[in-house]
C-alpha atoms as a PDB file:
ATOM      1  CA  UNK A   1      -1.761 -21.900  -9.094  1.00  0.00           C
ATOM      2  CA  UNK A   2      -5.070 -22.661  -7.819  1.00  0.00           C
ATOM      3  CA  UNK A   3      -6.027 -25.101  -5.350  1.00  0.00           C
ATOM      4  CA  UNK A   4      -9.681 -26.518  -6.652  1.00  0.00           C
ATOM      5  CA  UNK A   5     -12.644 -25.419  -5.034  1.00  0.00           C
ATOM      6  CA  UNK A   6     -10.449 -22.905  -3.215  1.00  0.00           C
ATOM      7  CA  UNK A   7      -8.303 -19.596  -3.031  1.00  0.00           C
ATOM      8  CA  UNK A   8      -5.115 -19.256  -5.177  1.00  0.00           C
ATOM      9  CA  UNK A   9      -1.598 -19.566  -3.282  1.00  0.00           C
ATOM     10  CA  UNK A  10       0.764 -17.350  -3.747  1.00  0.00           C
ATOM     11  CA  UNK A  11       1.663 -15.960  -6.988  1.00  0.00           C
ATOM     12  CA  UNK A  12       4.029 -13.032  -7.986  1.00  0.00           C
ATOM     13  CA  UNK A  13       2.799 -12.160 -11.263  1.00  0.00           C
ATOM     14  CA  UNK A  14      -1.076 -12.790 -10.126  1.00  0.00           C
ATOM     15  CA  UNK A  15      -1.018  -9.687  -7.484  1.00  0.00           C
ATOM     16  CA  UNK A  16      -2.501  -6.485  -7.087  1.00  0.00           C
ATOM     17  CA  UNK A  17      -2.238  -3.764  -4.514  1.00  0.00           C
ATOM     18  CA  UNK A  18      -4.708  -4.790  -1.909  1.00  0.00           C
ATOM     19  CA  UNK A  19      -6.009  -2.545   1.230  1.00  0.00           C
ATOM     20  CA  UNK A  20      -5.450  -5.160   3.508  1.00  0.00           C
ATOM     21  CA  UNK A  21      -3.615  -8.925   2.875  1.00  0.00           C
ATOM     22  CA  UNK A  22      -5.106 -11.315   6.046  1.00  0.00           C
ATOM     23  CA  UNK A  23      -2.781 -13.859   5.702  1.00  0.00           C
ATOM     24  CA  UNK A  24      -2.489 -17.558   7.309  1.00  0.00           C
ATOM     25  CA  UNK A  25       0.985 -19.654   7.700  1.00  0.00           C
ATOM     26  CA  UNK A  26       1.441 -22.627   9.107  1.00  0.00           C
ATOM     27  CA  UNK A  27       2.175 -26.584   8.726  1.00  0.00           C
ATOM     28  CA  UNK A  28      -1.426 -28.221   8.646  1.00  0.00           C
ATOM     29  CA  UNK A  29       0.802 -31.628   9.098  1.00  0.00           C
ATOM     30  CA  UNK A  30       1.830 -30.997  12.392  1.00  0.00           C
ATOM     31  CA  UNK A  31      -0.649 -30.508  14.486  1.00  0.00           C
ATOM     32  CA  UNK A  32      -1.051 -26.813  16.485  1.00  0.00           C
ATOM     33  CA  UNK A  33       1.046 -25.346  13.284  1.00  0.00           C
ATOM     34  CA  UNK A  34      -2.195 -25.285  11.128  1.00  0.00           C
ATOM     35  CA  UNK A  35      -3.604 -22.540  13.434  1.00  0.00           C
ATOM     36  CA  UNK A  36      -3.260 -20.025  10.764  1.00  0.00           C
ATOM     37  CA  UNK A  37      -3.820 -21.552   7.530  1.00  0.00           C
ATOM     38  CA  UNK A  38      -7.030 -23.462   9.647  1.00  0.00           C
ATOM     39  CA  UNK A  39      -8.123 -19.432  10.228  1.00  0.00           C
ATOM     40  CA  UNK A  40      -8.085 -18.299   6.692  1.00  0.00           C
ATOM     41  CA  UNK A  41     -10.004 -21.585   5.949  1.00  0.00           C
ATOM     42  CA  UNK A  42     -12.697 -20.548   8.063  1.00  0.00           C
ATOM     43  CA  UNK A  43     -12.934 -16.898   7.253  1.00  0.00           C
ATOM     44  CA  UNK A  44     -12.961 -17.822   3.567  1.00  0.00           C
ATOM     45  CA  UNK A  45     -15.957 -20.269   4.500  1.00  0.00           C
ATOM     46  CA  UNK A  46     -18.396 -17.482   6.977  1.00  0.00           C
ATOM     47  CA  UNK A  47     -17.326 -14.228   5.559  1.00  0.00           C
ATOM     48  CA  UNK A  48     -18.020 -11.205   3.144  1.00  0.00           C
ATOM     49  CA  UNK A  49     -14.859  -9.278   2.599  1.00  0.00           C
ATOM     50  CA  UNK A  50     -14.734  -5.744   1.872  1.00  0.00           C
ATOM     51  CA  UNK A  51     -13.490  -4.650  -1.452  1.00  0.00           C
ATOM     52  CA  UNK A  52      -9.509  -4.528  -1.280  1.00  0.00           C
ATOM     53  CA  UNK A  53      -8.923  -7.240   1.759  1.00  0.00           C
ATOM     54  CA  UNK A  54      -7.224 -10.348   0.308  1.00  0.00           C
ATOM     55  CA  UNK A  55      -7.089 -13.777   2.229  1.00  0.00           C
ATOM     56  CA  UNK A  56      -3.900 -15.856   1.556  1.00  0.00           C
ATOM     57  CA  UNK A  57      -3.033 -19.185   2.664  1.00  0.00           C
ATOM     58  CA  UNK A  58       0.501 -18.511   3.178  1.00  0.00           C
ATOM     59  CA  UNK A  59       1.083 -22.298   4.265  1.00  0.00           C
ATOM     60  CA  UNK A  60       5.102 -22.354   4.320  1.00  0.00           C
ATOM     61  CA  UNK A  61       5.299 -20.641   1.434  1.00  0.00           C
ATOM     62  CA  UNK A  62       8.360 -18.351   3.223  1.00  0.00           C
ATOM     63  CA  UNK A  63      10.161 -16.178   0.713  1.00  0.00           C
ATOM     64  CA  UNK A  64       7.465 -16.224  -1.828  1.00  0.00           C
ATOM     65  CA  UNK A  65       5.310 -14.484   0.078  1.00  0.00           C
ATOM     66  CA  UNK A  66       7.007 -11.223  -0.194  1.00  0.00           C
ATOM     67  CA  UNK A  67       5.059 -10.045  -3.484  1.00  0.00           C
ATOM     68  CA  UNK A  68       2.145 -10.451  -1.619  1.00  0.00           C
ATOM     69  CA  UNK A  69       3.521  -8.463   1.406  1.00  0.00           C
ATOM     70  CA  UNK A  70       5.189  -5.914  -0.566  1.00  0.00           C
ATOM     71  CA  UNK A  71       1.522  -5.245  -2.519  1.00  0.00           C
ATOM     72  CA  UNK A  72      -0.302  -5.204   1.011  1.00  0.00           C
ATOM     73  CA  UNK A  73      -0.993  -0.964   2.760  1.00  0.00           C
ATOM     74  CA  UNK A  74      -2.039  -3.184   5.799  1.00  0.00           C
ATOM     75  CA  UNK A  75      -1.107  -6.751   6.968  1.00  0.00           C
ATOM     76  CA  UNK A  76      -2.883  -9.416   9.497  1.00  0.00           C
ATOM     77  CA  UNK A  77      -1.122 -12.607  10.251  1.00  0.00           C
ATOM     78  CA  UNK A  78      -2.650 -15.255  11.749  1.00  0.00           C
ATOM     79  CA  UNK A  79      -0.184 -18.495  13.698  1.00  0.00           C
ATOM     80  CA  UNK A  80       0.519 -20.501  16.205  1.00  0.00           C
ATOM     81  CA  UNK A  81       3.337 -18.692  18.457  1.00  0.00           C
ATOM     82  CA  UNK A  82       4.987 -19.288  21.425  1.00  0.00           C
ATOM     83  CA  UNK A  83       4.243 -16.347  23.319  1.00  0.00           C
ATOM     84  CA  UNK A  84       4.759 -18.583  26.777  1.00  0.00           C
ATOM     85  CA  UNK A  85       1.811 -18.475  27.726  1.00  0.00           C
ATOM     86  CA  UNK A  86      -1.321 -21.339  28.625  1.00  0.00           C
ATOM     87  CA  UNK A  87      -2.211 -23.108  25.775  1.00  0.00           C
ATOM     88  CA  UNK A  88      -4.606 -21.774  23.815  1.00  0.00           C
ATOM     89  CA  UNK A  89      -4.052 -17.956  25.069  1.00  0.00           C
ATOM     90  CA  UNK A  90      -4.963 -15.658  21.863  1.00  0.00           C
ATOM     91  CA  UNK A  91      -2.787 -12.876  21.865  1.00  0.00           C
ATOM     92  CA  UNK A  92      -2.642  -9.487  19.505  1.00  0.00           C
ATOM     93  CA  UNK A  93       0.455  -7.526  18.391  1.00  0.00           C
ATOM     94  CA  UNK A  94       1.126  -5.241  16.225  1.00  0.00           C
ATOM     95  CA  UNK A  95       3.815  -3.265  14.482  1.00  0.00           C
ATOM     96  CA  UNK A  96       7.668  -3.763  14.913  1.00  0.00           C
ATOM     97  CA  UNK A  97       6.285  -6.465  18.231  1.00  0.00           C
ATOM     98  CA  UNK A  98       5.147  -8.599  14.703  1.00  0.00           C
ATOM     99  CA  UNK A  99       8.393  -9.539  13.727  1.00  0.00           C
ATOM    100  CA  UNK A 100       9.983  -9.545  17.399  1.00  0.00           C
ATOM    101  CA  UNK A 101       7.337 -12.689  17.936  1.00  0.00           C
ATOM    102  CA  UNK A 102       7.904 -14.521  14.693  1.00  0.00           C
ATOM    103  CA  UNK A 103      11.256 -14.681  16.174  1.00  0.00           C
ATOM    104  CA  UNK A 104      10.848 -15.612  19.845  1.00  0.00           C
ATOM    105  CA  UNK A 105      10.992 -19.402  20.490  1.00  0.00           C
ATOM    106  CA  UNK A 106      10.872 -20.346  17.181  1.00  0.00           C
ATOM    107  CA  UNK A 107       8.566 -23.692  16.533  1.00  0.00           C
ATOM    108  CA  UNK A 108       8.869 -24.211  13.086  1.00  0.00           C
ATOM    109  CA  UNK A 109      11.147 -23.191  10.058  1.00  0.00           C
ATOM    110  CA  UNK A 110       8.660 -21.030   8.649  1.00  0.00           C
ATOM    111  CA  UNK A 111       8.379 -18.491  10.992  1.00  0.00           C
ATOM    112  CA  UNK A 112      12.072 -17.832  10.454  1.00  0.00           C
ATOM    113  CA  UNK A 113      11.290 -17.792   7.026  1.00  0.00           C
ATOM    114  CA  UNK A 114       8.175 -15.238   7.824  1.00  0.00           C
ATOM    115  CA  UNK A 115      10.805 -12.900   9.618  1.00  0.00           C
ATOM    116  CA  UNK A 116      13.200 -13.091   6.186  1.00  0.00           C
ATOM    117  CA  UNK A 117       9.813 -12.344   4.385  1.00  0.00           C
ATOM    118  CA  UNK A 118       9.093  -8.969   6.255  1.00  0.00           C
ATOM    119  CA  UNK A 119      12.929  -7.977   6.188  1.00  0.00           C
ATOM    120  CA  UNK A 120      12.477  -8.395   2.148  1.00  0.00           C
ATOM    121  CA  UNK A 121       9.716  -6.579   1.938  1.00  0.00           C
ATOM    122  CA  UNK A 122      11.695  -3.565   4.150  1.00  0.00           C
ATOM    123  CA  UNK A 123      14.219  -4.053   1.939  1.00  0.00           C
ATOM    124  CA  UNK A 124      11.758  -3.003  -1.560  1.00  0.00           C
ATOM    125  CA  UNK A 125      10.396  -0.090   0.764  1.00  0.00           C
ATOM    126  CA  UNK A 126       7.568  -1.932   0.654  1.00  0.00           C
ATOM    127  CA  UNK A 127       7.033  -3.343   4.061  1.00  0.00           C
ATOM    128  CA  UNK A 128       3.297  -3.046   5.335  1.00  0.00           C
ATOM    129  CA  UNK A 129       2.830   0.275   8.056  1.00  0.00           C
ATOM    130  CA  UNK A 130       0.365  -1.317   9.541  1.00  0.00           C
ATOM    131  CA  UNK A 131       0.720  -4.517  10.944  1.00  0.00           C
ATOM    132  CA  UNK A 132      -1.189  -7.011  13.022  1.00  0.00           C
ATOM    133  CA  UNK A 133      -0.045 -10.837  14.344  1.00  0.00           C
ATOM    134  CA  UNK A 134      -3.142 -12.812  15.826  1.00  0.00           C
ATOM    135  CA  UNK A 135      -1.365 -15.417  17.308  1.00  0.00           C
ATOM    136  CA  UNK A 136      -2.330 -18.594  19.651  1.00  0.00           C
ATOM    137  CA  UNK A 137      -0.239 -20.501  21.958  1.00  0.00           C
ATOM    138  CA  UNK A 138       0.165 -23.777  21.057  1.00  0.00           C
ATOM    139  CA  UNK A 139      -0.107 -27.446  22.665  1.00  0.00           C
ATOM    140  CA  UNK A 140       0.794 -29.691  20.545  1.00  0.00           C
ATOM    141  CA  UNK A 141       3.484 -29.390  17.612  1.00  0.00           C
ATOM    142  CA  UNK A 142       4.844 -32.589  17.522  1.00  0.00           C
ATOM    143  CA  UNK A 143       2.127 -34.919  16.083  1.00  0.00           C
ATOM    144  CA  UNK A 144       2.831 -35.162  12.461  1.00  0.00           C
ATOM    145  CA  UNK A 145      -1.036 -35.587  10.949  1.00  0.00           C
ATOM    146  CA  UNK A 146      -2.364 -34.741  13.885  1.00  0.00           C
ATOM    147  CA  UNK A 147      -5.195 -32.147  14.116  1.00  0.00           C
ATOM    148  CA  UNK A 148      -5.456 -28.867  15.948  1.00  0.00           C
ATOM    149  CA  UNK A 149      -5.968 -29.467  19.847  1.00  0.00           C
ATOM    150  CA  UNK A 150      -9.110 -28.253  21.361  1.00  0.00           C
ATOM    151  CA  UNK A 151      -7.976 -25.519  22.675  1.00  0.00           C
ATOM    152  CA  UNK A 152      -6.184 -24.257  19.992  1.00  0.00           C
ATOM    153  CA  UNK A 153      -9.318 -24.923  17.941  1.00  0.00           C
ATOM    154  CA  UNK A 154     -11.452 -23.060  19.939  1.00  0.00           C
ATOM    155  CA  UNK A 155      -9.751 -20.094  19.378  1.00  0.00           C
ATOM    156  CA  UNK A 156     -10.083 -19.900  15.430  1.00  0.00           C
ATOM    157  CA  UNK A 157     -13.419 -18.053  16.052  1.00  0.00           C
ATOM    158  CA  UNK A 158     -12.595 -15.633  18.474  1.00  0.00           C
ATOM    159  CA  UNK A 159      -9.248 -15.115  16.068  1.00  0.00           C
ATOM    160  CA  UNK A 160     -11.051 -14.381  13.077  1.00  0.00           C
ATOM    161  CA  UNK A 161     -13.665 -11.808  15.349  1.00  0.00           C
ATOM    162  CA  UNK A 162     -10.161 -10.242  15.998  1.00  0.00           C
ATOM    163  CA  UNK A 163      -9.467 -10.070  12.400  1.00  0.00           C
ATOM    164  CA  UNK A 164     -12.808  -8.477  11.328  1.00  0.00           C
ATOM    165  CA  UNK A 165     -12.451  -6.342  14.219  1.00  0.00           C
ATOM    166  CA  UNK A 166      -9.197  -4.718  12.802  1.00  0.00           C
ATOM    167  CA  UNK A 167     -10.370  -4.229   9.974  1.00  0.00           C
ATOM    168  CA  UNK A 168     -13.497  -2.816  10.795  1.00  0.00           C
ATOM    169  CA  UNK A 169     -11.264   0.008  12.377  1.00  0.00           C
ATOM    170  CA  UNK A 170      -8.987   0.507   8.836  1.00  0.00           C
ATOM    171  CA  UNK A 171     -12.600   1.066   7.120  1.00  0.00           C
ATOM    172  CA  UNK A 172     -13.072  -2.682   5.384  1.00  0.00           C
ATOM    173  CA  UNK A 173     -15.478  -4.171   7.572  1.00  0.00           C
ATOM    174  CA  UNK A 174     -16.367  -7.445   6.600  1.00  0.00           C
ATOM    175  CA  UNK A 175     -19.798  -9.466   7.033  1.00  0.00           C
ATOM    176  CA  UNK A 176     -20.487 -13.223   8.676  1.00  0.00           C
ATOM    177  CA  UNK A 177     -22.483 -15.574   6.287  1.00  0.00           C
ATOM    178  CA  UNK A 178     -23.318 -18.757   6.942  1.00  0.00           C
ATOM    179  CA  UNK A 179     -21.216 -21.232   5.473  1.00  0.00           C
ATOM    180  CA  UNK A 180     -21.766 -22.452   2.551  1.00  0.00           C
ATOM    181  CA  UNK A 181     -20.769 -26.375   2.080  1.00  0.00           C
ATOM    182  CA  UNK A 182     -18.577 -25.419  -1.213  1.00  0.00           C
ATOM    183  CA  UNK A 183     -16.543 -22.764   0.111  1.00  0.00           C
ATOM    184  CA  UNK A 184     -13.717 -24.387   1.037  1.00  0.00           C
ATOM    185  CA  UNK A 185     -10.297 -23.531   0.889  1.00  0.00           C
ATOM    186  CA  UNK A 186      -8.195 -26.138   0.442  1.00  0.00           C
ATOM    187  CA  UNK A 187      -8.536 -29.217  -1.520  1.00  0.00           C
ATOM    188  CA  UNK A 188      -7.123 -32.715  -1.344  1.00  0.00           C
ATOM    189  CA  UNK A 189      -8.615 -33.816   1.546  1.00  0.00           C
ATOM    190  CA  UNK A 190      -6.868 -31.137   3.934  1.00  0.00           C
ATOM    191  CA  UNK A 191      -9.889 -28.738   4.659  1.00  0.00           C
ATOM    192  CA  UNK A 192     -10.768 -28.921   8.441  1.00  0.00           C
ATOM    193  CA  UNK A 193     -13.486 -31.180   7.881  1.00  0.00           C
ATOM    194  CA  UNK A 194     -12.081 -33.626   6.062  1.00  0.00           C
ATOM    195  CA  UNK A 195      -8.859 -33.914   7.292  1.00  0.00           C
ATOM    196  CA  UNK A 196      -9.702 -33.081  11.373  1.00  0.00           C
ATOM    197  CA  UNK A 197     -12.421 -34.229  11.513  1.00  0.00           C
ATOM    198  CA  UNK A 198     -11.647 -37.949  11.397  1.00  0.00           C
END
């Protein structure tokens, strides 16, 4: 199913092996717990990706995520987490840490649901080796419509340099562009500068 003007969600039967799956989850509706899905917006809007790097918006998606996990030889997840930490601290781990934080202090049903995705995916033998979680702390999660918090939002940049950083290192750099005012991501009214920007 594709959203218009933007990326396809999450499809079994619509996925191919990729290099590398960057993938954002998240609750746009409440506040903070768009972090993810708000990162995959903007990296879909400002860059060039190499040849085998897919960019998902996950949303809440949960269990149906795991074809597109399963297909992935390398995995980056971007979310709001609660790593206990200042709001707004960006924070970067990787491998069997991954799941350990999708589990810590849960703040939302789907990252439960994220955890049940990468034990699925373990369980087909096809769980990504390689794994990355660029996560934020959150401020606010309990403003249903709200938009990200400054300092949450400020981070969605220095996230996605993260992002193209890793990747850089597995050999599928990708390059900025400016944005161009079509390339959005979600439609409906929810892309950042509809719906935040208010």
């Amino acid at each position: 199913m594709n959203i218009p003007g933007g990326l396809p969600l999450a499809r079994e039967e619509d996925e191919e092996d990729c290099a590398a799956l960057v993938l954002g989850i998240g609750n746009l509706l409440w506040a903070d717990e768009g972090f993810g899905v708000r990162c995959v917006e903007e990296m879909h809007a400002t860059c060039d990706l190499a040849p085998g790097v897919r960019l998902l918006d996950g949303g809440t998606q949960g269990l149906y995520l795991v074809g597109a996990i399963a297909r992935a030889a390398r995995l980056i997840v971007f979310d709001a987490i609660d790593y206990g930490e200042a709001p707004g601290t960006l924070k970067v781990v990787f491998g069997e840490e991954v799941a350990g934080f999708m589990g810590c202090r849960k703040m939302s049903l789907h990252q439960t649901g994220f955890q049940d995705v990468l034990a699925a995916a373990d369980l087909l033998g096809r769980r990504p080796p390689v794994m990355a979680l660029i996560g934020v702390q959150a401020e606010a999660l309990d403003d249903w419509g709200g938009p990200l918090r400054p300092v949450v939002r400020a981070q969605v940049g220095p996230a996605i340099a993260q992002a193209c950083a890793l990747l850089a290192e597995w050999g599928l750099a990708c390059r900025p562009r400016p944005a161009a005012p079509a390339a959005g991501l979600l439609g409906f009214g929810l892309s950042s500068s509809a719906y935040e920007q208010r």
